[in-house]
Protein backbone atom coordinates (compact mmCIF):
# COMPACT_ATOMS: atom_id res chain seq x y z
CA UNK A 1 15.92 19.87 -12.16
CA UNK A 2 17.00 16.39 -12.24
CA UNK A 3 16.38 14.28 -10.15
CA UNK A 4 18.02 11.81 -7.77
CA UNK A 5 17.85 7.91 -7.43
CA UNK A 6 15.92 5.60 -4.35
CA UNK A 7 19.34 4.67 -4.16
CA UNK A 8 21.23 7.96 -4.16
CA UNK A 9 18.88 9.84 -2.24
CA UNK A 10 18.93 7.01 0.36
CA UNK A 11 22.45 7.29 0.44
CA UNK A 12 22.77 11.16 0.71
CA UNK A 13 20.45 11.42 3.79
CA UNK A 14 22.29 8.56 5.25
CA UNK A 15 25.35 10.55 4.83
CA UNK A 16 23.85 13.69 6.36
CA UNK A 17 23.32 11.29 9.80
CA UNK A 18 26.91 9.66 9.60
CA UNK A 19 28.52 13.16 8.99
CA UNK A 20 26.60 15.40 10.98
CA UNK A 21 27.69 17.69 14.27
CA UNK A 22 24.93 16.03 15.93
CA UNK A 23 27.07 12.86 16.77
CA UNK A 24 29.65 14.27 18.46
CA UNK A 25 27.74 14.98 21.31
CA UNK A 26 24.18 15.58 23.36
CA UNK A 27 22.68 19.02 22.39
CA UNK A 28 22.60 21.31 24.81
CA UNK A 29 18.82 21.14 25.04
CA UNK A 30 19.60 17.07 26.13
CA UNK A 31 21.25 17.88 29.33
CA UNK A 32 19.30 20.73 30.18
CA UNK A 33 21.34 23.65 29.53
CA UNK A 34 19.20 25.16 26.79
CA UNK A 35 16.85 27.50 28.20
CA UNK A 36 13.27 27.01 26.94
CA UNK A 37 12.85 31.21 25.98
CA UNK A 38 15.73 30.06 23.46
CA UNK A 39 14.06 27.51 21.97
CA UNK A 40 12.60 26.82 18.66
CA UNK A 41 10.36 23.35 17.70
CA UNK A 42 9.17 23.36 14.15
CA UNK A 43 6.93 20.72 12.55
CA UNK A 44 8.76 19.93 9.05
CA UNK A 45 6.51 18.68 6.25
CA UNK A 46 7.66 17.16 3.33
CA UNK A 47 5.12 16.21 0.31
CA UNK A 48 5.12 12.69 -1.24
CA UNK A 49 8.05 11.43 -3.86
CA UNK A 50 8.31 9.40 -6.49
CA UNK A 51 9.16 5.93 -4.81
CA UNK A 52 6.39 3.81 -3.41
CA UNK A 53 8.03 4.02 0.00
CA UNK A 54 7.74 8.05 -0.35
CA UNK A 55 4.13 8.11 -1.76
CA UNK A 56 2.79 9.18 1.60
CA UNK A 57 5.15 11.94 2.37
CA UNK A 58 7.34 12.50 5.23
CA UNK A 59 7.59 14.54 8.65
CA UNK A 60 9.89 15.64 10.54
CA UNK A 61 10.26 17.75 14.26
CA UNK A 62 13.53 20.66 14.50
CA UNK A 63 14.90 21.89 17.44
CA UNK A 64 16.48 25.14 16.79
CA UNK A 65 18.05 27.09 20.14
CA UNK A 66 18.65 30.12 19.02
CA UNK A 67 21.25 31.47 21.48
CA UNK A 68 23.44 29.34 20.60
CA UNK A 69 22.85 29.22 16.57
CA UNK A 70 22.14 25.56 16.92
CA UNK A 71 19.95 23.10 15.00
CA UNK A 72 18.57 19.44 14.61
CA UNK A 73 16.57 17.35 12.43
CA UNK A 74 14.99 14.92 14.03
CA UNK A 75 13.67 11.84 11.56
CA UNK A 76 11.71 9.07 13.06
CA UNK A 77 11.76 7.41 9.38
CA UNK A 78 15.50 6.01 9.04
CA UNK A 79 15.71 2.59 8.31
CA UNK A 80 18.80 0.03 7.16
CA UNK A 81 18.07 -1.86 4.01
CA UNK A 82 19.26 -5.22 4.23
CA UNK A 83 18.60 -9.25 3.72
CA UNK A 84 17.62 -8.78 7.54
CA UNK A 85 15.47 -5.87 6.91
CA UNK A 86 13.45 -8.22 4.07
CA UNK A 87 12.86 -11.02 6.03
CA UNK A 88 11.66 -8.72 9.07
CA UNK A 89 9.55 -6.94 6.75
CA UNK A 90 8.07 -10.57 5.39
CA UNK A 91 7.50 -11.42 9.01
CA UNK A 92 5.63 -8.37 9.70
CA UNK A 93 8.74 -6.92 12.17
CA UNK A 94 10.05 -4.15 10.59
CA UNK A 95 12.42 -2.06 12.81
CA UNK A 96 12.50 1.36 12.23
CA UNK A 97 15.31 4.14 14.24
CA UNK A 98 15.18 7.86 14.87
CA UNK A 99 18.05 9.74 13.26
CA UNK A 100 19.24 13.08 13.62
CA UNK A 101 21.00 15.09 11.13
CA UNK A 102 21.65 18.85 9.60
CA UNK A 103 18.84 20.86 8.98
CA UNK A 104 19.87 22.72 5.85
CA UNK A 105 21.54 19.86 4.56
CA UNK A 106 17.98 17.71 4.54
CA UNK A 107 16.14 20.79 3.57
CA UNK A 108 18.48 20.73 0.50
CA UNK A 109 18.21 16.79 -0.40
CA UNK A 110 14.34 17.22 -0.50
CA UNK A 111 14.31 20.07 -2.83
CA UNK A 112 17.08 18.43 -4.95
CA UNK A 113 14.22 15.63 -5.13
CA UNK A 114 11.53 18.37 -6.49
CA UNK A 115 9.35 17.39 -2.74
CA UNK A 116 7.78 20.20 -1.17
CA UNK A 117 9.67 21.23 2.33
CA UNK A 118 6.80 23.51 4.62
CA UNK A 119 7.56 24.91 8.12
CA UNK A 120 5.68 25.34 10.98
CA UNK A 121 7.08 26.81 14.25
CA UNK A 122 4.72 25.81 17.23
CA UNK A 123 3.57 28.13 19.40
CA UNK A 124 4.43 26.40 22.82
CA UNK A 125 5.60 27.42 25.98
CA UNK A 126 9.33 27.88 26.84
CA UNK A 127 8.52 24.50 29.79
CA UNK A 128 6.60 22.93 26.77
CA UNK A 129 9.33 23.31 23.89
CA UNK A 130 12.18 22.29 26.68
CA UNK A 131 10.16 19.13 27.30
CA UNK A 132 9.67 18.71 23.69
CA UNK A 133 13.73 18.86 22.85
CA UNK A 134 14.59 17.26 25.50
CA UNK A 135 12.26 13.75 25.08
CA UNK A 136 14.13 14.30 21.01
CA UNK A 137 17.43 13.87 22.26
CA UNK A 138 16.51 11.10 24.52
CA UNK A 139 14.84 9.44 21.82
CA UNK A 140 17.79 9.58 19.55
CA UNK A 141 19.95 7.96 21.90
CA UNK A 142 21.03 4.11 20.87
CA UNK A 143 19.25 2.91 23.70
CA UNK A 144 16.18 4.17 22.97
CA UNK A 145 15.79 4.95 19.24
CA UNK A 146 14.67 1.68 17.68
CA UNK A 147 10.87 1.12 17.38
CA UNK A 148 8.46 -1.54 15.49
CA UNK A 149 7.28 0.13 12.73
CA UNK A 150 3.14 -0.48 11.52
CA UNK A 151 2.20 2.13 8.92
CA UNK A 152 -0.87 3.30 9.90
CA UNK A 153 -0.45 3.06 13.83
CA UNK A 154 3.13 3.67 14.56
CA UNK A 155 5.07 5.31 11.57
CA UNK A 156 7.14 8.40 11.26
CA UNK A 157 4.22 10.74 11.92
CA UNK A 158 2.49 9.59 14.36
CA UNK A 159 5.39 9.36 16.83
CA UNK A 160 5.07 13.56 16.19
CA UNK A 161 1.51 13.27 16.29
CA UNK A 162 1.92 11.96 19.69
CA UNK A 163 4.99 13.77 20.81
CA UNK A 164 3.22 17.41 20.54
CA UNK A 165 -0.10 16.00 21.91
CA UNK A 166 1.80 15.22 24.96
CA UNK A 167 3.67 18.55 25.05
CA UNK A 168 -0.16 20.60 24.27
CA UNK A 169 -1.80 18.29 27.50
CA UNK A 170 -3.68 16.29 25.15
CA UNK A 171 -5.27 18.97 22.94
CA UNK A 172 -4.32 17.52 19.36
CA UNK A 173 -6.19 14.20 20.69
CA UNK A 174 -9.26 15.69 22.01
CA UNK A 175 -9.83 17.83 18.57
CA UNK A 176 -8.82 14.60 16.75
CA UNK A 177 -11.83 12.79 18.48
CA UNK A 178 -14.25 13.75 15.35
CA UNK A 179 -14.67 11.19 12.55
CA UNK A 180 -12.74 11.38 9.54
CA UNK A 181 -13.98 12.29 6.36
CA UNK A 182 -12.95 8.50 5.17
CA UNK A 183 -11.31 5.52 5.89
CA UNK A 184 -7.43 3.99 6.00
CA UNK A 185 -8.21 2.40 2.46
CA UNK A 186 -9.69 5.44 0.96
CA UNK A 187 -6.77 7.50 1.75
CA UNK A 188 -4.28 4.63 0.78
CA UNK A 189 -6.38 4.65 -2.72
CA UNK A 190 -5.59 8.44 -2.57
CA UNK A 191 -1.89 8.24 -2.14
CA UNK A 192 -1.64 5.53 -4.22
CA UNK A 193 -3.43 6.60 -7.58
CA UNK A 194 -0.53 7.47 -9.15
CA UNK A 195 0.54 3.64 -10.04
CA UNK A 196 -3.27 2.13 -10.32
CA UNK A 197 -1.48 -1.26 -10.29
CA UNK A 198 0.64 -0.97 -7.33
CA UNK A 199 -3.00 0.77 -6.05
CA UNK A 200 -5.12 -2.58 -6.53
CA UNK A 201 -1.97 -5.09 -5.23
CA UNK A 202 -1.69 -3.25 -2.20
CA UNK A 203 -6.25 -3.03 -2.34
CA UNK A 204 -5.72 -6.77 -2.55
CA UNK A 205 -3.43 -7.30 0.33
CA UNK A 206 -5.07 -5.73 2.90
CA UNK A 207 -8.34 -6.51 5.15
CA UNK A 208 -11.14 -5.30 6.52
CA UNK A 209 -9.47 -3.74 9.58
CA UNK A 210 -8.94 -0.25 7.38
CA UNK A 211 -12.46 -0.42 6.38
CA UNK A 212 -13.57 0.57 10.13
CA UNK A 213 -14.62 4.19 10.65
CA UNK A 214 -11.71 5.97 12.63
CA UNK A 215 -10.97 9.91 14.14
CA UNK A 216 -9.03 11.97 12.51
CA UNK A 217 -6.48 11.15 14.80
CA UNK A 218 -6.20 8.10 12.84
CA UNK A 219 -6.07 9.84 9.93
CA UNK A 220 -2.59 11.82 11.22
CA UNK A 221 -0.60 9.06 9.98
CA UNK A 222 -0.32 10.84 7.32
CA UNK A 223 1.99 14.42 7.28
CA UNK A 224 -0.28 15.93 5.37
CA UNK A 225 -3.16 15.49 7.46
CA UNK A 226 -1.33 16.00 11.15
CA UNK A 227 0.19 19.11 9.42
CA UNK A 228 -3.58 20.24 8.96
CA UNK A 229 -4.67 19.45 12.39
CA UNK A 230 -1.50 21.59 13.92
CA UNK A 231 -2.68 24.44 11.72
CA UNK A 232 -6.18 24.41 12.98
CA UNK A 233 -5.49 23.60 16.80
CA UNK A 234 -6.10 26.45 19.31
CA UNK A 235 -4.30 26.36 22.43
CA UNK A 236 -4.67 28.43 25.75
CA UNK A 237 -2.33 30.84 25.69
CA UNK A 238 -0.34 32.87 28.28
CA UNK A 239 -3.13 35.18 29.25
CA UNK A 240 -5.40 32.00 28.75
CA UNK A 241 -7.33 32.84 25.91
CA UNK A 242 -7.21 30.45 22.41
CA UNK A 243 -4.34 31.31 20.20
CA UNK A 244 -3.42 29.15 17.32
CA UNK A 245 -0.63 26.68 17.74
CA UNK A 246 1.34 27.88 14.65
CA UNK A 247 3.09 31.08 15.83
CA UNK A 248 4.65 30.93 12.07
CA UNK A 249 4.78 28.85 9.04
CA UNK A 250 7.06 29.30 5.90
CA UNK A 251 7.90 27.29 2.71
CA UNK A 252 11.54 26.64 2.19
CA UNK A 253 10.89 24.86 -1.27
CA UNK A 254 7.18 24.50 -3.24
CA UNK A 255 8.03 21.92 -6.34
CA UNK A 256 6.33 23.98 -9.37
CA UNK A 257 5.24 20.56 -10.99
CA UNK A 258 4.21 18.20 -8.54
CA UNK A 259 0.87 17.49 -7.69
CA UNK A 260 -0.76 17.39 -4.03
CA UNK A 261 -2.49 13.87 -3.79
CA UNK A 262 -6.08 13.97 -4.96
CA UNK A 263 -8.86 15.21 -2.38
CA UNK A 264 -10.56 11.94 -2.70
CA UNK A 265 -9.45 8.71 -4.24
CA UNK A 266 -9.73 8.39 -7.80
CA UNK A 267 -13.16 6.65 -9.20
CA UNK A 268 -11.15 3.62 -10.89
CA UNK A 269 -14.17 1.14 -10.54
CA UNK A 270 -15.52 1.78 -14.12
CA UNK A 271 -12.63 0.74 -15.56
CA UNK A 272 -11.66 -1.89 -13.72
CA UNK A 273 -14.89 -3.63 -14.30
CA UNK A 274 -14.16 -2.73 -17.70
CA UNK A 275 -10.76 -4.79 -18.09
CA UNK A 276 -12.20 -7.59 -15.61
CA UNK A 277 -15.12 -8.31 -18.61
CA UNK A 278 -12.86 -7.67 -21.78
CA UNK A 279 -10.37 -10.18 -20.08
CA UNK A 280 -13.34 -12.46 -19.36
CA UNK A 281 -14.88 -12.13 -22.95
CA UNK A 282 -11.98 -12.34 -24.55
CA UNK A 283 -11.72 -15.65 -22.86
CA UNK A 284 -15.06 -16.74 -24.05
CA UNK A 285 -14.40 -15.07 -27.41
CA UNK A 286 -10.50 -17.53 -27.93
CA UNK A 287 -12.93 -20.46 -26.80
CA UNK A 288 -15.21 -19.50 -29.92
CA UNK A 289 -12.46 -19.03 -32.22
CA UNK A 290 -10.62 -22.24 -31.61
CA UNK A 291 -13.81 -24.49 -31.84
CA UNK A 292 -13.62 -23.44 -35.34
CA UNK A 293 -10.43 -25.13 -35.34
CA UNK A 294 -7.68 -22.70 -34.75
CA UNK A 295 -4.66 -23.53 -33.38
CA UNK A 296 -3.56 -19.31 -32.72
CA UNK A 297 -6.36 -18.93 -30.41
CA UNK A 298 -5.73 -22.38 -28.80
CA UNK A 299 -2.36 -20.67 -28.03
CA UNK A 300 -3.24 -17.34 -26.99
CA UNK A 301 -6.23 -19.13 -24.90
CA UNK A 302 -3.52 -20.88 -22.87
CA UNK A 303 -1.28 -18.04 -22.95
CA UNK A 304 -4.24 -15.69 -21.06
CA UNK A 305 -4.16 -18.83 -18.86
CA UNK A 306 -0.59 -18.48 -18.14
CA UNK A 307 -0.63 -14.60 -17.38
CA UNK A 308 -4.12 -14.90 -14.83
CA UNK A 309 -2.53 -17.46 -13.26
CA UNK A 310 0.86 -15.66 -12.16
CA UNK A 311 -0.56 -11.94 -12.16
CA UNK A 312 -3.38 -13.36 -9.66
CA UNK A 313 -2.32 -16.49 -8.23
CA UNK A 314 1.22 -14.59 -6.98
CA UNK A 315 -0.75 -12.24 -4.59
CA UNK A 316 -2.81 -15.05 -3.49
CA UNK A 317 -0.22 -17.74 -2.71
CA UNK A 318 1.35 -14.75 -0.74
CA UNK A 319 -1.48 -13.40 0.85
CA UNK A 320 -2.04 -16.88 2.59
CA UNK A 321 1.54 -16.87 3.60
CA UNK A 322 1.58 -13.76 5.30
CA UNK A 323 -1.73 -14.84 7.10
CA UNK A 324 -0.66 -17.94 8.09
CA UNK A 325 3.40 -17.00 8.94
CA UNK A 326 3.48 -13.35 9.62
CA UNK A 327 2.70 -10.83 11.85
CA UNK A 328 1.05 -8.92 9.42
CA UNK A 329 -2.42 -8.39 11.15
CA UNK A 330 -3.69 -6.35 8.14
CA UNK A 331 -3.72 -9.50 5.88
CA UNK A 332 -5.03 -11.72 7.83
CA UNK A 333 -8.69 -12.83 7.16
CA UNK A 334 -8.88 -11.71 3.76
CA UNK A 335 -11.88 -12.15 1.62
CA UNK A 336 -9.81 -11.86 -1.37
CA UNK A 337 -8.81 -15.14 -0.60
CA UNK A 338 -12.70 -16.38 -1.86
CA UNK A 339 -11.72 -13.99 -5.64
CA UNK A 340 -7.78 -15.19 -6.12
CA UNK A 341 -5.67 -17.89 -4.05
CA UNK A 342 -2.86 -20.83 -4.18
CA UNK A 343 -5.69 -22.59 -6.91
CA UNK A 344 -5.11 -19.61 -9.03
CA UNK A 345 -1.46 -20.48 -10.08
CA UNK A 346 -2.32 -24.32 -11.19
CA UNK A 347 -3.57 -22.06 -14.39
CA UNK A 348 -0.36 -21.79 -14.92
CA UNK A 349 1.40 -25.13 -15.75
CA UNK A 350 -2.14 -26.32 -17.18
CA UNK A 351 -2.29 -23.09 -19.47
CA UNK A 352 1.48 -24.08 -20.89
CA UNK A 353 0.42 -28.00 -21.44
CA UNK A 354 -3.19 -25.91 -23.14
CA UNK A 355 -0.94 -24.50 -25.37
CA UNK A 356 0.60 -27.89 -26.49
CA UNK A 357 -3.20 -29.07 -27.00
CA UNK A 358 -3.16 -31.18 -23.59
CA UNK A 359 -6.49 -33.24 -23.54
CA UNK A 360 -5.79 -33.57 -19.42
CA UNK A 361 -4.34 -29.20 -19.16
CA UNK A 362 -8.13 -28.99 -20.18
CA UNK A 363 -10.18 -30.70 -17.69
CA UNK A 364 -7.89 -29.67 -15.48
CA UNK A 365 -8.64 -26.30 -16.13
CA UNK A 366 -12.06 -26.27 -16.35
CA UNK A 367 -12.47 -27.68 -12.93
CA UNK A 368 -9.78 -24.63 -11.63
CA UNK A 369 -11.62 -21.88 -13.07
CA UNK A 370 -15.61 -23.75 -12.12
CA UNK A 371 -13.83 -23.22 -8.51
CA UNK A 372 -12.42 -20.18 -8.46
CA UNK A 373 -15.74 -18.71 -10.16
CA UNK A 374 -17.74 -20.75 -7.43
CA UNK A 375 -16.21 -19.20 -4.70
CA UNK A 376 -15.50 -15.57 -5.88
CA UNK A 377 -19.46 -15.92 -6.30
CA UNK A 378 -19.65 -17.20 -2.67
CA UNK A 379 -17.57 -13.90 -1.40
CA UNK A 380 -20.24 -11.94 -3.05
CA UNK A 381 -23.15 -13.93 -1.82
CA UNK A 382 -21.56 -13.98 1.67
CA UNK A 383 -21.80 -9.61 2.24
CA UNK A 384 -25.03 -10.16 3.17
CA UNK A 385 -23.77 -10.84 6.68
CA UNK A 386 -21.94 -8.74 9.03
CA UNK A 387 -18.73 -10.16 9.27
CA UNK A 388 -18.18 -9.92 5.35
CA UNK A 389 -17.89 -6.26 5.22
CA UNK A 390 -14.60 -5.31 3.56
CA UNK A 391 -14.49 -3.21 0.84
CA UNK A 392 -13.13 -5.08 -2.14
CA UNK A 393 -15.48 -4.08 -4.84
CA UNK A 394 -12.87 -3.06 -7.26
CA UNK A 395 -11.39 -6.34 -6.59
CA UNK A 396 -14.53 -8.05 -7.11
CA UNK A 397 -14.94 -6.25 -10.59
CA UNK A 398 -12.20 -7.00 -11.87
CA UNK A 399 -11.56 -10.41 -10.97
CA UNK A 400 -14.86 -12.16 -11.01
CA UNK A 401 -16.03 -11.40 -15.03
CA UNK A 402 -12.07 -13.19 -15.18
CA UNK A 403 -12.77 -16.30 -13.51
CA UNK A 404 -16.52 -16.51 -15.01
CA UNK A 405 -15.10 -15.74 -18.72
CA UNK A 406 -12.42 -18.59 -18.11
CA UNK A 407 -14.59 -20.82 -16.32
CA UNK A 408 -17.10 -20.71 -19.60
CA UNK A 409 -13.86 -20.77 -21.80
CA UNK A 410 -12.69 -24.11 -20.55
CA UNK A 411 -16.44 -25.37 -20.83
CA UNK A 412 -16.73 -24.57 -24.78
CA UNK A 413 -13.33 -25.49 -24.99
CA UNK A 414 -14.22 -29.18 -23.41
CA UNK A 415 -17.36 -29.64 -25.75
CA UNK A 416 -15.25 -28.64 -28.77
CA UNK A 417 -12.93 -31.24 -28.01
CA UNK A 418 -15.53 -33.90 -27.52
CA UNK A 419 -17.22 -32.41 -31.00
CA UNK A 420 -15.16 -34.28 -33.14
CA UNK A 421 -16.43 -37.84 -31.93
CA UNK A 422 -19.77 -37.20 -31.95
CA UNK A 423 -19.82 -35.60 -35.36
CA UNK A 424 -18.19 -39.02 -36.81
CA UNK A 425 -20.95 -41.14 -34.76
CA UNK A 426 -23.92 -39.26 -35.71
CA UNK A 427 -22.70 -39.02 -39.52
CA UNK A 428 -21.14 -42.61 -39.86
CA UNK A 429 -23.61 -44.96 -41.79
CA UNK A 430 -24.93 -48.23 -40.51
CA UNK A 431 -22.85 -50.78 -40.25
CA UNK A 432 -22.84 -54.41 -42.51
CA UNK A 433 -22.39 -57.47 -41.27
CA UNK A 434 -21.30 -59.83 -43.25
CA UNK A 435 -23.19 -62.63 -44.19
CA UNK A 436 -22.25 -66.15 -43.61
CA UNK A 437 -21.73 -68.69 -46.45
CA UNK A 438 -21.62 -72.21 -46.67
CA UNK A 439 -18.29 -73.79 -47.24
């Protein structure tokens, strides 16, 4: 089945809102005419896409009231994309709004986009599922449907998480007390592995703040994981004894070819260690070459200059932008400042001038790369204390044999260019002087 665009499928669901029967007026369950032995509230689960922004899935709540053959989608996910929506995204501030919209209609869009849809009707009392439907429509309303949006606090999930908590009298929370079986960052590196590039930017970005052991409520910021906890919740039931909180669950669409997420994040470390030295030795190795006099590996030495500098030194400039300028808690104090940084990018202008055999590009560099080896060394030497605890080993891996290999490359690379000099010293012969005759 092929499948739709970011663009498109934005576009569609955005359509479904605009068009919908929904905003022509408040549901009957909104101004209390829906009786609660009519009504319906289903958890809606939908597995991750292919788009970075749909790696982690998606959730919704329904309110179905079945007298009068009425439904609603409610989506705390909707979003405008914008200039405005960038820059309050760069400052950390990014506004998300509750939509509503035909049932059937999103049911369809997901499939079209080969994502799972799964169903499950909660088993709540007729007072609990009219308080549910009606604190929806309320939430919907202009006035109150805007909220700040932090992904792993306050995203599209959790406002369900917390919406059937409430409704249950606190029963999701006090099951979700246990500890999780990992952290924020291990589950990002799970939903993540499928781009292991866009998996170590984003392990680069972010602190030691999702390092911290959490509950598994914490962990129901993800649908996958609040659609587990619903499943195994008991609640009392009418005679007072446990019953499960799914009355009923159903799959409207299971994609035959996409993978769940990995059970635990992928073991990348080898390799990454792997590329970090075969960048750094390769360093060392164009050093070697060109003090035999080669001007392809003076080129290709400045060149690997050129491409560290941006692929690293982008991230870092940024990272001590958002720290300084944004809102964005999660960056802030980053000990991937001590690996890559602003220094990072002089590589770059100093690796081009490298290239044209610049005498100054290469003390330059070699003090650039002595630093940024220096202090991704002091980042290493510093998790001996407590306060140095995130977990950037992968980070570490990969960019530390980089600096080290470049640092040493700019080292050979001065003492071939002061070879030359002391070659034609040691081998020149004594010089004459000239003897003085009478006139």
């Amino acid at each position: 089945m092929p499948r739709l665009s970011s663009l498109a499928s934005l576009s569609l669901l955005g359509l479904l809102l605009l068009t919908s029967p929904a905003h022509a007026k408040v549901p009957p369950w909104g101004t209390g005419e829906s009786r609660g032995e009519d009504l319906s509230i289903w958890l809606v689960t939908f597995s991750p896409g292919d788009d970075v922004f749909a790696w982690w899935g998606h959730g919704s709540l329904v309110v179905e009231d079945r007298a009068r053959q009425m439904q609603r989608l409610y989506n705390y996910g909707m979003y405008s994309f914008d200039d405005q929506t960038v820059v309050r995204f760069a400052k950390g501030r990014l506004e998300f709004w509750v939509g509503e919209s035909s049932v059937n209609g999103t049911f369809r869009l997901y499939k079209s986009l080969g994502r799972d849809v799964r169903v499950q009707e909660l088993n709540l009392t007729p007072e609990q599922r009219v308080k549910v439907a009606k604190r929806l429509a309320d939430n919907v309303l202009p006035e109150n449907r805007e909220y700040l949006y932090e992904h792993y606090s306050d995203n599209c999930v959790t406002r369900l998480r917390d919406m059937i908590d409430s409704a249950v009298g606190g029963k999701l929370s006090e099951a979700e007390r246990a500890p999780a079986r990992m952290t924020l960052r291990e589950h990002t590196r799970r939903y993540t592995a499928v781009s292991p590039p866009m998996s170590l930017l984003l392990d680069f970005m972010m602190n030691d703040s999702i390092d911290k052991p959490i509950t598994r409520r914490e962990e129901a910021f993800l649908p996958d994981e609040l659609e587990q906890q619903v499943a195994e919740l008991k609640v009392p039931g009418a005679d007072g004894q446990p019953v499960s909180l799914v009355e009923r669950q159903w799959d409207y669409y299971v994609s035959p070819d996409r993978p769940r997420p990995p059970a635990q994040p992928p073991a990348f470390g080898p390799w990454i260690f792997a590329l970090g030295v075969l960048l750094g030795a390769g360093a060392l190795g164009l050093a070697a070459w060109e003090r035999r006099g080669s001007r392809a590996a003076r080129i290709l030495l400045g060149l690997e200059n050129v491409v560290v500098g941006l692929v690293l030194g982008i991230p870092g400039l940024a990272l001590v932008v958002m720290w300084i300028g944004t809102d964005h808690v999660v960056t802030h104090h980053n000990e991937n400042l001590f690996l890559a940084n602003p220094v990072t990018l002089l590589a770059v202008p100093y690796g081009i001038r490298l290239m044209w055999n610049s005498a100054k590009a290469r003390a330059r560099l070699k003090w650039v790369w002595g630093l940024l080896a220096a202090t991704g060394a002091l980042g290493v030497v510093l998790k001996v204390l407590p306060w140095f605890d995130q977990d950037n080993w992968r980070l570490v891996a990969l960019i530390l044999p980089i600096s080290l290999g470049l640092a040493g490359a700019s080292w050979l690379d001065r003492l071939r260019a002061r070879a030359p000099a002391t070659e034609r010293t040691a081998g020149r012969e004594p010089e004459q002087v000239p003897s003085l005759k009478a006139s």
